[in-house]
PDB file of N, CA and C in Angstrom:
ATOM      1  N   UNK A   1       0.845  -1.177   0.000  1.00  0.00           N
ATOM      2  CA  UNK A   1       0.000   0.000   0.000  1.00  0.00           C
ATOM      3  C   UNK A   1       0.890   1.240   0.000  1.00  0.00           C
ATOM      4  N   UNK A   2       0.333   2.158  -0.726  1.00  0.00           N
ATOM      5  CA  UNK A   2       1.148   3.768  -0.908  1.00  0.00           C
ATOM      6  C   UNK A   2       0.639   4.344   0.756  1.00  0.00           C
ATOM      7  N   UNK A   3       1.915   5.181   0.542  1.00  0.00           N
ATOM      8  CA  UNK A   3       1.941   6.434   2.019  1.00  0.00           C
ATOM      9  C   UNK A   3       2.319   7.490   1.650  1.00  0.00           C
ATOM     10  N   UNK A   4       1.812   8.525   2.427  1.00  0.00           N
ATOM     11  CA  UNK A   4       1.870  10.001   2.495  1.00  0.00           C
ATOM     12  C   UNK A   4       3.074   9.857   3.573  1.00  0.00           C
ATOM     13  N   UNK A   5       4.210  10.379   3.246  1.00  0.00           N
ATOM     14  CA  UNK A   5       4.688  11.308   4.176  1.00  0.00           C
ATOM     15  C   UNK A   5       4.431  12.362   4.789  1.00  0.00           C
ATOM     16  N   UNK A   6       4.954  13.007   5.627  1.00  0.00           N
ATOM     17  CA  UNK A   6       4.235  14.729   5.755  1.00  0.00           C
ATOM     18  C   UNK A   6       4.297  15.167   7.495  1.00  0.00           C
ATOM     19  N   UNK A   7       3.501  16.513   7.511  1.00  0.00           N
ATOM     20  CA  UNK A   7       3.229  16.732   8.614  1.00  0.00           C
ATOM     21  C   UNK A   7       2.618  15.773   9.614  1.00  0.00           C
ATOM     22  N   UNK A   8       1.713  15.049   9.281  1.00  0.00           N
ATOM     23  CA  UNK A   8       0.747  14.313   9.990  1.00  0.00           C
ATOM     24  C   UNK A   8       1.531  12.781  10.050  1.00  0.00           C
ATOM     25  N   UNK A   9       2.402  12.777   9.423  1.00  0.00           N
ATOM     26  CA  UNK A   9       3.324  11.394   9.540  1.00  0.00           C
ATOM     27  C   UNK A   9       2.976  10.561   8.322  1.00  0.00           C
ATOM     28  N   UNK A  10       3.249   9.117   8.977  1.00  0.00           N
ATOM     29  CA  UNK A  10       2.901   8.157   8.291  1.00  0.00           C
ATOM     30  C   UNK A  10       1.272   7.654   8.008  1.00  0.00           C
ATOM     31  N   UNK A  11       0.953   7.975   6.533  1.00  0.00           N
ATOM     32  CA  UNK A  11      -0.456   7.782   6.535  1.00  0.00           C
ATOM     33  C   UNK A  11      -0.848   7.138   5.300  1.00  0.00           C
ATOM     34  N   UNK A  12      -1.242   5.751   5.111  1.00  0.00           N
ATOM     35  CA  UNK A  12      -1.503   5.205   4.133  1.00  0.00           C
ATOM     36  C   UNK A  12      -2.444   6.376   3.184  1.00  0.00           C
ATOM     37  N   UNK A  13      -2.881   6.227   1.486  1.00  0.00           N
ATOM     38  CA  UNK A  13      -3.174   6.624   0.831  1.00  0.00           C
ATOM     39  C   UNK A  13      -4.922   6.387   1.027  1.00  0.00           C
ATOM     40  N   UNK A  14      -4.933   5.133   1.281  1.00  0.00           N
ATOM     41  CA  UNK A  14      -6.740   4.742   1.947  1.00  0.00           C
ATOM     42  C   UNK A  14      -7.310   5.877   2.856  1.00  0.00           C
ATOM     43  N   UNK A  15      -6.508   5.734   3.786  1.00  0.00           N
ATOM     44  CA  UNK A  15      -7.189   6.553   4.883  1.00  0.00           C
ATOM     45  C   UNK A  15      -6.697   7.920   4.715  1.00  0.00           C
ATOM     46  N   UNK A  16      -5.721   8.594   3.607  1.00  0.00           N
ATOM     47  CA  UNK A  16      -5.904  10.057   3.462  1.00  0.00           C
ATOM     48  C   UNK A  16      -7.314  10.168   2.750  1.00  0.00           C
ATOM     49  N   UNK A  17      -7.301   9.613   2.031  1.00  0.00           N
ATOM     50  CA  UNK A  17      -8.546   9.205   0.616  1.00  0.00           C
ATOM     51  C   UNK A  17      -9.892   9.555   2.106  1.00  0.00           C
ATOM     52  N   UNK A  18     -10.073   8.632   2.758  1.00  0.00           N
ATOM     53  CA  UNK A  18     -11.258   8.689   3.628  1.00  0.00           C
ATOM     54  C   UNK A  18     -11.296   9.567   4.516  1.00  0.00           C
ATOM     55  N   UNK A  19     -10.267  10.516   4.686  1.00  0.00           N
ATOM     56  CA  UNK A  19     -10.115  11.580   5.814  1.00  0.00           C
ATOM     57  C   UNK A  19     -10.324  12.579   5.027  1.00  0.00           C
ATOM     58  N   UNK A  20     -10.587  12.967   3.553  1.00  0.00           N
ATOM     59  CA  UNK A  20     -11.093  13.700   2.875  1.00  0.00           C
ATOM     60  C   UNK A  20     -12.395  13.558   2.168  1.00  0.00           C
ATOM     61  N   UNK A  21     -12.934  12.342   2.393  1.00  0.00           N
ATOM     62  CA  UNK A  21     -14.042  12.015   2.072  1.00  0.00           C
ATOM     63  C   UNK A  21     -14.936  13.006   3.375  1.00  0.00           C
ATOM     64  N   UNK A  22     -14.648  12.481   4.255  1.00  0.00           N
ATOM     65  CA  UNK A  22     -15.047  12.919   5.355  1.00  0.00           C
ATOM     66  C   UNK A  22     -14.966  14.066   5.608  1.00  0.00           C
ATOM     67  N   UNK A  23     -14.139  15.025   5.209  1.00  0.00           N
ATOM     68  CA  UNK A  23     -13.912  16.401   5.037  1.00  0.00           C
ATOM     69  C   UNK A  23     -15.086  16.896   4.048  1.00  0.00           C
ATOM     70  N   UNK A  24     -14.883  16.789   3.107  1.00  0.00           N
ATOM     71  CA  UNK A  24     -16.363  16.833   2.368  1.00  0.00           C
ATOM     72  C   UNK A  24     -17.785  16.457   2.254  1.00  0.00           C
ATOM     73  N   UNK A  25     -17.867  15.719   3.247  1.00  0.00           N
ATOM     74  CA  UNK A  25     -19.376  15.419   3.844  1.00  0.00           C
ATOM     75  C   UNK A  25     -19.200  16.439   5.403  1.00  0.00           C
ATOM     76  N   UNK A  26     -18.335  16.829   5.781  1.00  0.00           N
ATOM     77  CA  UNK A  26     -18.528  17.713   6.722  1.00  0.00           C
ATOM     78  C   UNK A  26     -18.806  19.405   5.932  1.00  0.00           C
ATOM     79  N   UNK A  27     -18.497  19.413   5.004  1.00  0.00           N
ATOM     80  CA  UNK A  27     -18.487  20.803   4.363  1.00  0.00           C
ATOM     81  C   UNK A  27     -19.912  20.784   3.637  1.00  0.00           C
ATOM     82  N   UNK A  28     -20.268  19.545   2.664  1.00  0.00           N
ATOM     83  CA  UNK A  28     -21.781  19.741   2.615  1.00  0.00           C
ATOM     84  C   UNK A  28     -22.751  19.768   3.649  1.00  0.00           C
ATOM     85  N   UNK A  29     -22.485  19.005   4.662  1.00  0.00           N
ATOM     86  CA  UNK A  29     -23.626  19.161   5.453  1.00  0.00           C
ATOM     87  C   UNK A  29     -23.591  20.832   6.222  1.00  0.00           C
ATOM     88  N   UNK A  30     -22.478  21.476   6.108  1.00  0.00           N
ATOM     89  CA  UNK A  30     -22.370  22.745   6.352  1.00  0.00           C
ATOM     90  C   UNK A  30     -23.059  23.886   5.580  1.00  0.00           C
ATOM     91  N   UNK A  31     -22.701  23.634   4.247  1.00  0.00           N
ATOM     92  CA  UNK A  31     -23.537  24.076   3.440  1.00  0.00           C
ATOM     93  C   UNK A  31     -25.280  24.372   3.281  1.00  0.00           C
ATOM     94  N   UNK A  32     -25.548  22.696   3.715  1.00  0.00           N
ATOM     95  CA  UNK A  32     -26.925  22.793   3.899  1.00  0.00           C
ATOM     96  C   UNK A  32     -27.727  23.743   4.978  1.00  0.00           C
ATOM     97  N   UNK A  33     -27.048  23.348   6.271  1.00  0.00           N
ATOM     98  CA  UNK A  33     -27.028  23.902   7.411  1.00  0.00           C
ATOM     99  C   UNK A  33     -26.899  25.524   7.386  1.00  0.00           C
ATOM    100  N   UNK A  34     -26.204  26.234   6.457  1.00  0.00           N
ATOM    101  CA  UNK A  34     -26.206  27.797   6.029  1.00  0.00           C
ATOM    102  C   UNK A  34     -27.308  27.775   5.254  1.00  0.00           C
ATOM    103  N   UNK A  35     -27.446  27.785   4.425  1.00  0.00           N
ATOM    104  CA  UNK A  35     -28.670  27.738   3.532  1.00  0.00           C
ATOM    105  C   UNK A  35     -29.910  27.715   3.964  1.00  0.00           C
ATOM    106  N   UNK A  36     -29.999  26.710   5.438  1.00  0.00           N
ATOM    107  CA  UNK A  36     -31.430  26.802   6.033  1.00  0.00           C
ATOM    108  C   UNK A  36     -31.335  27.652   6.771  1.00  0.00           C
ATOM    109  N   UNK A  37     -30.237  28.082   7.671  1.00  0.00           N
ATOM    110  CA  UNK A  37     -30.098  29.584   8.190  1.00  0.00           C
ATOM    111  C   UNK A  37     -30.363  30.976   7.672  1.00  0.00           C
ATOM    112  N   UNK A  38     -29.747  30.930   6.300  1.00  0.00           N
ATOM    113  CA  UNK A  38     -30.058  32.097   5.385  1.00  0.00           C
ATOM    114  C   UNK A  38     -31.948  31.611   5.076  1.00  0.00           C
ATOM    115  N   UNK A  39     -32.127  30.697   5.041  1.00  0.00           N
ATOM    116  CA  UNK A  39     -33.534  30.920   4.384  1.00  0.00           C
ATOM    117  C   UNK A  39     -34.461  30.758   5.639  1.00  0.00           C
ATOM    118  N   UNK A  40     -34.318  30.732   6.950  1.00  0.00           N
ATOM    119  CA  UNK A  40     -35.511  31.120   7.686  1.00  0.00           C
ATOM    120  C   UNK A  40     -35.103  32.780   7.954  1.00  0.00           C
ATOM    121  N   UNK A  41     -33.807  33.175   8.087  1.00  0.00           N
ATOM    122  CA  UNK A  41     -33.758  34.485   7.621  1.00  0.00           C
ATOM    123  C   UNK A  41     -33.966  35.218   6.982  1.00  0.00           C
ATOM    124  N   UNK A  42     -34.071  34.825   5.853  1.00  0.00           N
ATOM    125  CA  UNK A  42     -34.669  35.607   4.355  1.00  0.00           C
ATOM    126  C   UNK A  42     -33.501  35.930   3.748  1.00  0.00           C
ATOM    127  N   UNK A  43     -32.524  35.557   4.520  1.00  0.00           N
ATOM    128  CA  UNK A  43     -31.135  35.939   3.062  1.00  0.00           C
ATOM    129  C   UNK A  43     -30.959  35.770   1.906  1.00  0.00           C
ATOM    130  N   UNK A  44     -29.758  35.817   1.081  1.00  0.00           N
ATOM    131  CA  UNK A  44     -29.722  35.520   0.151  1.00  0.00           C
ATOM    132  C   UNK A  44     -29.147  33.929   0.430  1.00  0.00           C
ATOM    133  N   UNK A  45     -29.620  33.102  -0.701  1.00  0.00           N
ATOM    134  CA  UNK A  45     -29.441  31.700   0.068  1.00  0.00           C
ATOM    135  C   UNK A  45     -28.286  31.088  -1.399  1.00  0.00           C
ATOM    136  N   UNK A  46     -27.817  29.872  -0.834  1.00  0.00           N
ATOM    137  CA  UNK A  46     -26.684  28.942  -1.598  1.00  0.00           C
ATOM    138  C   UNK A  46     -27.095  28.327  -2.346  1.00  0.00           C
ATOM    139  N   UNK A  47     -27.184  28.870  -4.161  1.00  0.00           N
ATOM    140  CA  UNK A  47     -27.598  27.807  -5.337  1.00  0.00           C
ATOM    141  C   UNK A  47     -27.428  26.478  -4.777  1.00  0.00           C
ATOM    142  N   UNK A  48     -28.626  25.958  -5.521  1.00  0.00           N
ATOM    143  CA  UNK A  48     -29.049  24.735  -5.856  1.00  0.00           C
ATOM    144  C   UNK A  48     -28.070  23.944  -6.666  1.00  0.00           C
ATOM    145  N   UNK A  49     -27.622  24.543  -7.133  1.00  0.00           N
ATOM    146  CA  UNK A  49     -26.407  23.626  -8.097  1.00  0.00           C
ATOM    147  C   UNK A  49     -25.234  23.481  -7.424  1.00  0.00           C
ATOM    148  N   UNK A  50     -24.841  24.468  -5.925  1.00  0.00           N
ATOM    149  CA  UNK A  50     -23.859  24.304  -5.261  1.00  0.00           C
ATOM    150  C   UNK A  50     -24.152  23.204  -4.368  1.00  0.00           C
ATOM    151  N   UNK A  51     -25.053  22.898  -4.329  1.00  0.00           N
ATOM    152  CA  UNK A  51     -25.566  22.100  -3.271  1.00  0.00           C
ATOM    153  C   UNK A  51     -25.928  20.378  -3.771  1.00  0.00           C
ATOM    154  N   UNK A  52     -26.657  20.498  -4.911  1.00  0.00           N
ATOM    155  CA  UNK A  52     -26.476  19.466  -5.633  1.00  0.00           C
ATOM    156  C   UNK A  52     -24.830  18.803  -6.311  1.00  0.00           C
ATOM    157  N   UNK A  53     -24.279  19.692  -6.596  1.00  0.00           N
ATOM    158  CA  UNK A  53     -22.689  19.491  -6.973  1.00  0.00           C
ATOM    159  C   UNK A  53     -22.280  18.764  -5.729  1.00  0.00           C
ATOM    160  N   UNK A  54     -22.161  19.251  -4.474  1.00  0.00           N
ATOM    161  CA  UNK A  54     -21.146  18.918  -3.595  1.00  0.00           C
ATOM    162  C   UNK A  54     -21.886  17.340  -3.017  1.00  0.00           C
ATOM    163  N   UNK A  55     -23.958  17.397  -2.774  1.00  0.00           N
ATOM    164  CA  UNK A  55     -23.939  16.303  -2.879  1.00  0.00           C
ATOM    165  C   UNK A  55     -23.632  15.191  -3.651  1.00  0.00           C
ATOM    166  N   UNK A  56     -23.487  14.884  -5.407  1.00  0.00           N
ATOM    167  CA  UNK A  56     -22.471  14.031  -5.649  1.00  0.00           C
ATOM    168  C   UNK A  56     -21.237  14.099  -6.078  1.00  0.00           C
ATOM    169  N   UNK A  57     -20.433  15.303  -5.518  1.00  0.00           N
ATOM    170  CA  UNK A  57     -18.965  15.127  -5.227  1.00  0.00           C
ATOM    171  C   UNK A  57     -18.494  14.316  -3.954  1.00  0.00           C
ATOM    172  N   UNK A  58     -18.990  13.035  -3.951  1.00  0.00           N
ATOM    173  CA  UNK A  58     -18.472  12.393  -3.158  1.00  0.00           C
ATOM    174  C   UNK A  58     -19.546  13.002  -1.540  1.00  0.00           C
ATOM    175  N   UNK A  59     -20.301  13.846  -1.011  1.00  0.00           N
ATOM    176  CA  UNK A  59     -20.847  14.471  -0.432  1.00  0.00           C
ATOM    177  C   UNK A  59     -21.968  13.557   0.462  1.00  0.00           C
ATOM    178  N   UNK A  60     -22.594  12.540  -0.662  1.00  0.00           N
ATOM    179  CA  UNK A  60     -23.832  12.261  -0.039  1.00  0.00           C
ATOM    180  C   UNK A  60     -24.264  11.970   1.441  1.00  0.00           C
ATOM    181  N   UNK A  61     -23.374  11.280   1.868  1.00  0.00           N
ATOM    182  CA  UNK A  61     -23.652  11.615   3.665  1.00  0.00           C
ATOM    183  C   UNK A  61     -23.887  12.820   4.250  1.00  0.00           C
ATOM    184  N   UNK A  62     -23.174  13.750   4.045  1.00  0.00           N
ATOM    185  CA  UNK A  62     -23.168  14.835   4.476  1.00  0.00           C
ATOM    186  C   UNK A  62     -24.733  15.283   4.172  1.00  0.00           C
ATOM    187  N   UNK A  63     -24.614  15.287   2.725  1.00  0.00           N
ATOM    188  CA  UNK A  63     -26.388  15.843   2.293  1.00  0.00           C
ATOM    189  C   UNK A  63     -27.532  14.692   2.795  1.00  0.00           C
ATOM    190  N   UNK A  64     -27.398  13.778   3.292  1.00  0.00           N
ATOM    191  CA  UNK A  64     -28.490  13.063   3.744  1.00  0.00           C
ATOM    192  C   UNK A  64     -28.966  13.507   5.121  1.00  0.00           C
ATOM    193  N   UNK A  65     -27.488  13.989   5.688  1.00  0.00           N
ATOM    194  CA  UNK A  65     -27.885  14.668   7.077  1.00  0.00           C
ATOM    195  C   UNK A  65     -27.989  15.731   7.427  1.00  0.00           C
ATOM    196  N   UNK A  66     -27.849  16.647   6.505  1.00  0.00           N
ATOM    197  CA  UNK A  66     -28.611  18.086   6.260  1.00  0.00           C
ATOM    198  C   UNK A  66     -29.880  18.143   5.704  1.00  0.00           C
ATOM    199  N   UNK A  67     -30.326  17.470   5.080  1.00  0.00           N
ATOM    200  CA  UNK A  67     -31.556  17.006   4.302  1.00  0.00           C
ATOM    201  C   UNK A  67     -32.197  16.884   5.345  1.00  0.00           C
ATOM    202  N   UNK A  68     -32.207  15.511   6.342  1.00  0.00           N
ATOM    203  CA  UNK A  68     -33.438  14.793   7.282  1.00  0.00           C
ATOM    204  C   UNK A  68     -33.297  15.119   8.345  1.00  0.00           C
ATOM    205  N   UNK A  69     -31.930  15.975   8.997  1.00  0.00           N
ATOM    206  CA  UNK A  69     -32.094  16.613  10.332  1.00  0.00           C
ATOM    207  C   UNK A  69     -32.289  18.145  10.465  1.00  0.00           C
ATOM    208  N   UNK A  70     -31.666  18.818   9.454  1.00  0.00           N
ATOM    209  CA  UNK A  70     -32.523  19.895   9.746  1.00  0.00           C
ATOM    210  C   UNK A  70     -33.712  19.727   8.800  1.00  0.00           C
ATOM    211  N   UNK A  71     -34.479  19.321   8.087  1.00  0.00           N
ATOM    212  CA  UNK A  71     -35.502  18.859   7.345  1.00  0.00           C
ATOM    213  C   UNK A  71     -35.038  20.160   6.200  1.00  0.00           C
ATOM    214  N   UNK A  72     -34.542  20.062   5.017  1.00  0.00           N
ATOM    215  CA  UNK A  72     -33.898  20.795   4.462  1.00  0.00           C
ATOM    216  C   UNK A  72     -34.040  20.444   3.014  1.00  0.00           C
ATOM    217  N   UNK A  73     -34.971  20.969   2.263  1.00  0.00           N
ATOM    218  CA  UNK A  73     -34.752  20.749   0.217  1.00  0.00           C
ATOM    219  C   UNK A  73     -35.297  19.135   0.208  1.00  0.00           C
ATOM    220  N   UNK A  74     -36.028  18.727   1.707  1.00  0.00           N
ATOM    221  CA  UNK A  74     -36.555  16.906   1.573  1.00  0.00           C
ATOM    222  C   UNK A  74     -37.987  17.069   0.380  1.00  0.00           C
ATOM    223  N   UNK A  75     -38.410  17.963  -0.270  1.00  0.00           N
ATOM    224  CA  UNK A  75     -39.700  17.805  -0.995  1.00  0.00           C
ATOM    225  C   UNK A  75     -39.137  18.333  -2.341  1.00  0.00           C
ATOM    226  N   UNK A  76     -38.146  18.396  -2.589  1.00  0.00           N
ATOM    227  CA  UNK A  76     -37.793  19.205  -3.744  1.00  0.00           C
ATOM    228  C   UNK A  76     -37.148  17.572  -4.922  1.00  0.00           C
ATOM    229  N   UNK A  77     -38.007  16.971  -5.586  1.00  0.00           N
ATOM    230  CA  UNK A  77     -37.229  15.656  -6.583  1.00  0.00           C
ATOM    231  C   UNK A  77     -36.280  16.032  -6.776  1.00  0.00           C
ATOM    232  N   UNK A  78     -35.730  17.093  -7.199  1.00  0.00           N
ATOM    233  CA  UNK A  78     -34.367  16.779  -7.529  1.00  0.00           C
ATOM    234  C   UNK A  78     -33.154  16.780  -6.811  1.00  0.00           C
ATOM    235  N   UNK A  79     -33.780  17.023  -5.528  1.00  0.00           N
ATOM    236  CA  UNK A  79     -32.669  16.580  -4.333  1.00  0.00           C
ATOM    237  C   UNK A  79     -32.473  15.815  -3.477  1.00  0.00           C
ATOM    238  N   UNK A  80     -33.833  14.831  -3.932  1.00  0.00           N
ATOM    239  CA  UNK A  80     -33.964  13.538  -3.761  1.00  0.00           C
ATOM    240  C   UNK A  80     -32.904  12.499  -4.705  1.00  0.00           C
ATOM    241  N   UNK A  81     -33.059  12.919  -6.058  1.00  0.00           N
ATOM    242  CA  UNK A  81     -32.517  12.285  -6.661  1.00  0.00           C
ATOM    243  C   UNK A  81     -31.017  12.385  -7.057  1.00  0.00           C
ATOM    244  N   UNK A  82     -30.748  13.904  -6.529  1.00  0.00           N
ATOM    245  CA  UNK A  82     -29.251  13.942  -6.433  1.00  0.00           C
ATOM    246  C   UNK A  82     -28.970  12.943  -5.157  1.00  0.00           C
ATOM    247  N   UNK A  83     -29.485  12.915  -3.841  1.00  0.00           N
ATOM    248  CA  UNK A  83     -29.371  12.316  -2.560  1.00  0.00           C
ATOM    249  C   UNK A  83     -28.765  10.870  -2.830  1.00  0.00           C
ATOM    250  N   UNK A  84     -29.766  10.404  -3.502  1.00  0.00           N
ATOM    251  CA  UNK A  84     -29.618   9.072  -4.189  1.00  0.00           C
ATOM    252  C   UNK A  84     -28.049   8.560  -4.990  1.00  0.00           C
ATOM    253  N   UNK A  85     -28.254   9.545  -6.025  1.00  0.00           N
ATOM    254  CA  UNK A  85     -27.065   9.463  -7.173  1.00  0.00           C
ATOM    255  C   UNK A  85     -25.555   9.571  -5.573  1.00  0.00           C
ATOM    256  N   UNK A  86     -25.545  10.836  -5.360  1.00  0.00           N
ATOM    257  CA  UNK A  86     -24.215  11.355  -4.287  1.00  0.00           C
ATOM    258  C   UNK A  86     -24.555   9.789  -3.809  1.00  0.00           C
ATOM    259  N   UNK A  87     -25.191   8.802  -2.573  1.00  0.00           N
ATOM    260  CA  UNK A  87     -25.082   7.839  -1.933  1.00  0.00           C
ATOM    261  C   UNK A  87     -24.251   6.889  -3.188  1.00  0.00           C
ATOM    262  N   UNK A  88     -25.086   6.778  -3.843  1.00  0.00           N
ATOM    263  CA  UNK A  88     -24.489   5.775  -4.797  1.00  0.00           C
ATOM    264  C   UNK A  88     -22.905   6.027  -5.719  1.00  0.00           C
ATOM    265  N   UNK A  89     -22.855   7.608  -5.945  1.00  0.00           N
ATOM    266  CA  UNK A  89     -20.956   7.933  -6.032  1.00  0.00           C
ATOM    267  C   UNK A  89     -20.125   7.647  -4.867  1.00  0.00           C
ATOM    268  N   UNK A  90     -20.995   7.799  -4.010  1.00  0.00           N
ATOM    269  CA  UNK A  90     -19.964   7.357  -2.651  1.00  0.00           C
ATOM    270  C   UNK A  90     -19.554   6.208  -2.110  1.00  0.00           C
ATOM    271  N   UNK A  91     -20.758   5.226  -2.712  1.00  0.00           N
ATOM    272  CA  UNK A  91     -20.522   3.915  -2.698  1.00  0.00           C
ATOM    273  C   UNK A  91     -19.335   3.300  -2.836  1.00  0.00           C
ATOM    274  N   UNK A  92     -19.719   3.439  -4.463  1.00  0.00           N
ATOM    275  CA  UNK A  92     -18.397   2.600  -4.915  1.00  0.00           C
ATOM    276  C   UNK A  92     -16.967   3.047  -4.902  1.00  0.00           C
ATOM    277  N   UNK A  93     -16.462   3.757  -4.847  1.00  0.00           N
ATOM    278  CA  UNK A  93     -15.287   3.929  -3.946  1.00  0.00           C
ATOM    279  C   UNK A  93     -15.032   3.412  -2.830  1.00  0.00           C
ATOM    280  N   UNK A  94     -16.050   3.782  -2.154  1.00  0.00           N
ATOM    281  CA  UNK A  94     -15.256   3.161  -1.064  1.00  0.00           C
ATOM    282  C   UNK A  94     -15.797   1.767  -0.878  1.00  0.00           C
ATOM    283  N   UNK A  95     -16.590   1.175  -1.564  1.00  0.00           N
ATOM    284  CA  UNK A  95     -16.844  -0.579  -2.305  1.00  0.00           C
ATOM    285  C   UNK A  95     -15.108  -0.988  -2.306  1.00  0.00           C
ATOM    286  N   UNK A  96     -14.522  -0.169  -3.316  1.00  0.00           N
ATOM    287  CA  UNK A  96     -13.308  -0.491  -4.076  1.00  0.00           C
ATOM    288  C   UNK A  96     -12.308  -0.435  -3.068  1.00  0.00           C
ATOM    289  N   UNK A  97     -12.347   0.697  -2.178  1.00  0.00           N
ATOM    290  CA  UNK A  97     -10.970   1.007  -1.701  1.00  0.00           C
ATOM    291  C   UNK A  97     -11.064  -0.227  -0.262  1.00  0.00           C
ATOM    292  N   UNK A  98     -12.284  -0.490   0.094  1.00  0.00           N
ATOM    293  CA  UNK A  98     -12.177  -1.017   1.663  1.00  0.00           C
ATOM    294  C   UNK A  98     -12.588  -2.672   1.899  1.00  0.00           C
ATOM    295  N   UNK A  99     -12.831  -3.582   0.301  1.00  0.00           N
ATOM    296  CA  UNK A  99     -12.765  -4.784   0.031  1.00  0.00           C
ATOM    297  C   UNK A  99     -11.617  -5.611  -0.277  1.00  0.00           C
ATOM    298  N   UNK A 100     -11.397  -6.489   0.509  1.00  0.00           N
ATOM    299  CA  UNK A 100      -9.700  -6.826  -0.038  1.00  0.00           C
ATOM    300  C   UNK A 100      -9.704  -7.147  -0.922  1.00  0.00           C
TER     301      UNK A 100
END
């Protein structure tokens, strides 16, 4: 297996891979989480396409739990069906990376 050298030491390539996965389901679900802030505020709120993008950039956890805990874009199909698609990009990667 490949390694990162670096600040953080010795770190296989798997688990940088999943420590940025995870970084990005922490940043979408952030996203979502502003967005419902700006919109019981009346702000100006975070395209739909930013939000759909990051859920399947690898995201979908993140957007499943911005979605059903703050109850967030859950009636809107097409963020159902991004929800879906992001779960299923996220899948298989890590299908691939975490099966021997």
């Amino acid at each position: 297996m490949q390694s990162v050298n670096g600040v953080v030491g010795d770190i296989g390539l798997i688990e940088l891979l999943l420590i940025l996965i995870a970084l990005l389901n922490v940043a979408t679900f952030t996203l979502y989480a502003v967005d419902k802030r700006r919109a019981k505020q009346g702000k100006r709120r975070i395209r739909e396409n930013v939000l759909i993008f990051n859920t399947l950039a690898l995201g979908g956890i993140g957007a499943a739990f911005g979605m059903y805990l703050l109850r967030h874009k859950t009636r809107k199909w097409k963020f159902r069906v991004s929800l879906a698609a992001g779960l299923i990009v996220l899948a298989i990667p890590l299908y691939i990376w975490l099966t021997p």
